[in-house]
Protein backbone atom coordinates (compact mmCIF):
# COMPACT_ATOMS: atom_id res chain seq x y z
CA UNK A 1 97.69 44.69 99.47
CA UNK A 2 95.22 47.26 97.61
CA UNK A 3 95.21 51.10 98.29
CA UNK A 4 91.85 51.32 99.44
CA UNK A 5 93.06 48.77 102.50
CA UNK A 6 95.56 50.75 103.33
CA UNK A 7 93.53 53.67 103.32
CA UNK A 8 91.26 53.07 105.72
CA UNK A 9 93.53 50.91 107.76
CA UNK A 10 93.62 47.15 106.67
CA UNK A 11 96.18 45.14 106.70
CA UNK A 12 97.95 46.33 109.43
CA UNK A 13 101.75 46.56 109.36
CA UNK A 14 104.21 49.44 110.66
CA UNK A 15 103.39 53.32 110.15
CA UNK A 16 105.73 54.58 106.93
CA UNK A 17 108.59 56.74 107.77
CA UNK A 18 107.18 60.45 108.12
CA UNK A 19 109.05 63.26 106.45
CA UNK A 20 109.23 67.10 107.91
CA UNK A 21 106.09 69.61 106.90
CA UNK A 22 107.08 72.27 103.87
CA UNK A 23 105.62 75.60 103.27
CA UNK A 24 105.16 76.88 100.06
CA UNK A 25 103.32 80.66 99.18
CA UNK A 26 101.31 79.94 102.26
CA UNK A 27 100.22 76.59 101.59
CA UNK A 28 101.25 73.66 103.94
CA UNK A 29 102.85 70.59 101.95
CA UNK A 30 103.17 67.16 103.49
CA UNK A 31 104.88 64.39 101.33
CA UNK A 32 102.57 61.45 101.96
CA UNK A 33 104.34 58.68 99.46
CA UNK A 34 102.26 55.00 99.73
CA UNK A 35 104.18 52.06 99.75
CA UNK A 36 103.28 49.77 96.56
CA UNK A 37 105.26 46.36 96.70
CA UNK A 38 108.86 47.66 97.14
CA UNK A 39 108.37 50.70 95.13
CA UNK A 40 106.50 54.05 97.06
CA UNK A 41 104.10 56.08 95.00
CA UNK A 42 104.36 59.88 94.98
CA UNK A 43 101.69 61.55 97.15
CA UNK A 44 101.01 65.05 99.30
CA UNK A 45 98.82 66.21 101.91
CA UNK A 46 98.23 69.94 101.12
CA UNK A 47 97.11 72.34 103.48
CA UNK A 48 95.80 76.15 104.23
CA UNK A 49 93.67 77.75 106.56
CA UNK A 50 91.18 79.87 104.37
CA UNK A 51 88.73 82.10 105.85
CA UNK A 52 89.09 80.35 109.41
CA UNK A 53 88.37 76.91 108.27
CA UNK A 54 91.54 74.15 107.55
CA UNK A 55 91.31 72.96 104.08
CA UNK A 56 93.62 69.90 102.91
CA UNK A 57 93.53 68.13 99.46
CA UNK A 58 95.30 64.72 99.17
CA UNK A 59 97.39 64.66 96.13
CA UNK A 60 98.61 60.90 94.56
CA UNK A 61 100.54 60.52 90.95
CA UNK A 62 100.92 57.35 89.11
CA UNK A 63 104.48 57.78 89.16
CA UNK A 64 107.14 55.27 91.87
CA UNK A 65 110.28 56.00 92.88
CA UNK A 66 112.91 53.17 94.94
CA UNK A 67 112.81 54.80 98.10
CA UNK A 68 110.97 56.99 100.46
CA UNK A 69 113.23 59.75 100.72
CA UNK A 70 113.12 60.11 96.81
CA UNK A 71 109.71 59.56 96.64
CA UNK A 72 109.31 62.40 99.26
CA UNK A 73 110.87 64.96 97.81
CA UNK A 74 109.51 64.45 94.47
CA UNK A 75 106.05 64.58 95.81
CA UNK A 76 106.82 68.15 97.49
CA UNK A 77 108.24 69.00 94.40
CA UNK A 78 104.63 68.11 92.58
CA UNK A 79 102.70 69.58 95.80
CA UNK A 80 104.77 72.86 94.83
CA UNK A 81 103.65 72.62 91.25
CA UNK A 82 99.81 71.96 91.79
CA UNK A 83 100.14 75.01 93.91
CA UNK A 84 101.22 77.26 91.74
CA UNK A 85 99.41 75.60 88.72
CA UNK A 86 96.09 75.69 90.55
CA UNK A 87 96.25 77.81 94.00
CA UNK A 88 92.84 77.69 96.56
CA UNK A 89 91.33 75.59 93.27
CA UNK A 90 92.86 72.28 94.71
CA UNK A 91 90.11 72.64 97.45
CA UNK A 92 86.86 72.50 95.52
């Protein structure tokens, strides 16, 4: 099944497992791994209110872990590091 199904709901299936939201220097992280085959790819919702207005930026990396909890926590860990790395930049 391709990404862009998945993405805007084909295919069908169950919902992923969901994993708690992180905060990080006022940012709002959400691990968002997709399921490839039996592998899930690292990916992030990031989040911050800026000037009254929610902003998010969807964050995906080429690289799979085994399972979803690794996958998870790698992707907050590469949320964390865009933030830093880039700050309010990930929003233009």
């Amino acid at each position: 099944m391709s990404f862009l199904k998945k993405l805007f709901g084909g295919g069908g299936g169950s919902s992923p497992p969901s994993a708690p939201a992180e905060t990080h220097n006022g940012y709002t992280i959400y691990a968002e791994p997709v399921k490839e085959g039996s592998t899930w790819r690292i990916g992030a919702r990031i989040e911050k209110e800026i000037d009254g207005e929610l902003k998010s930026h969807f964050m995906m990396r080429a690289d799979t872990l085994q399972s979803f909890d690794e996958a998870a926590s790698a992707s907050v860990n590469k949320a964390r590091m865009l933030v830093d790395q880039q700050g309010d930049t990930i929003f233009r």
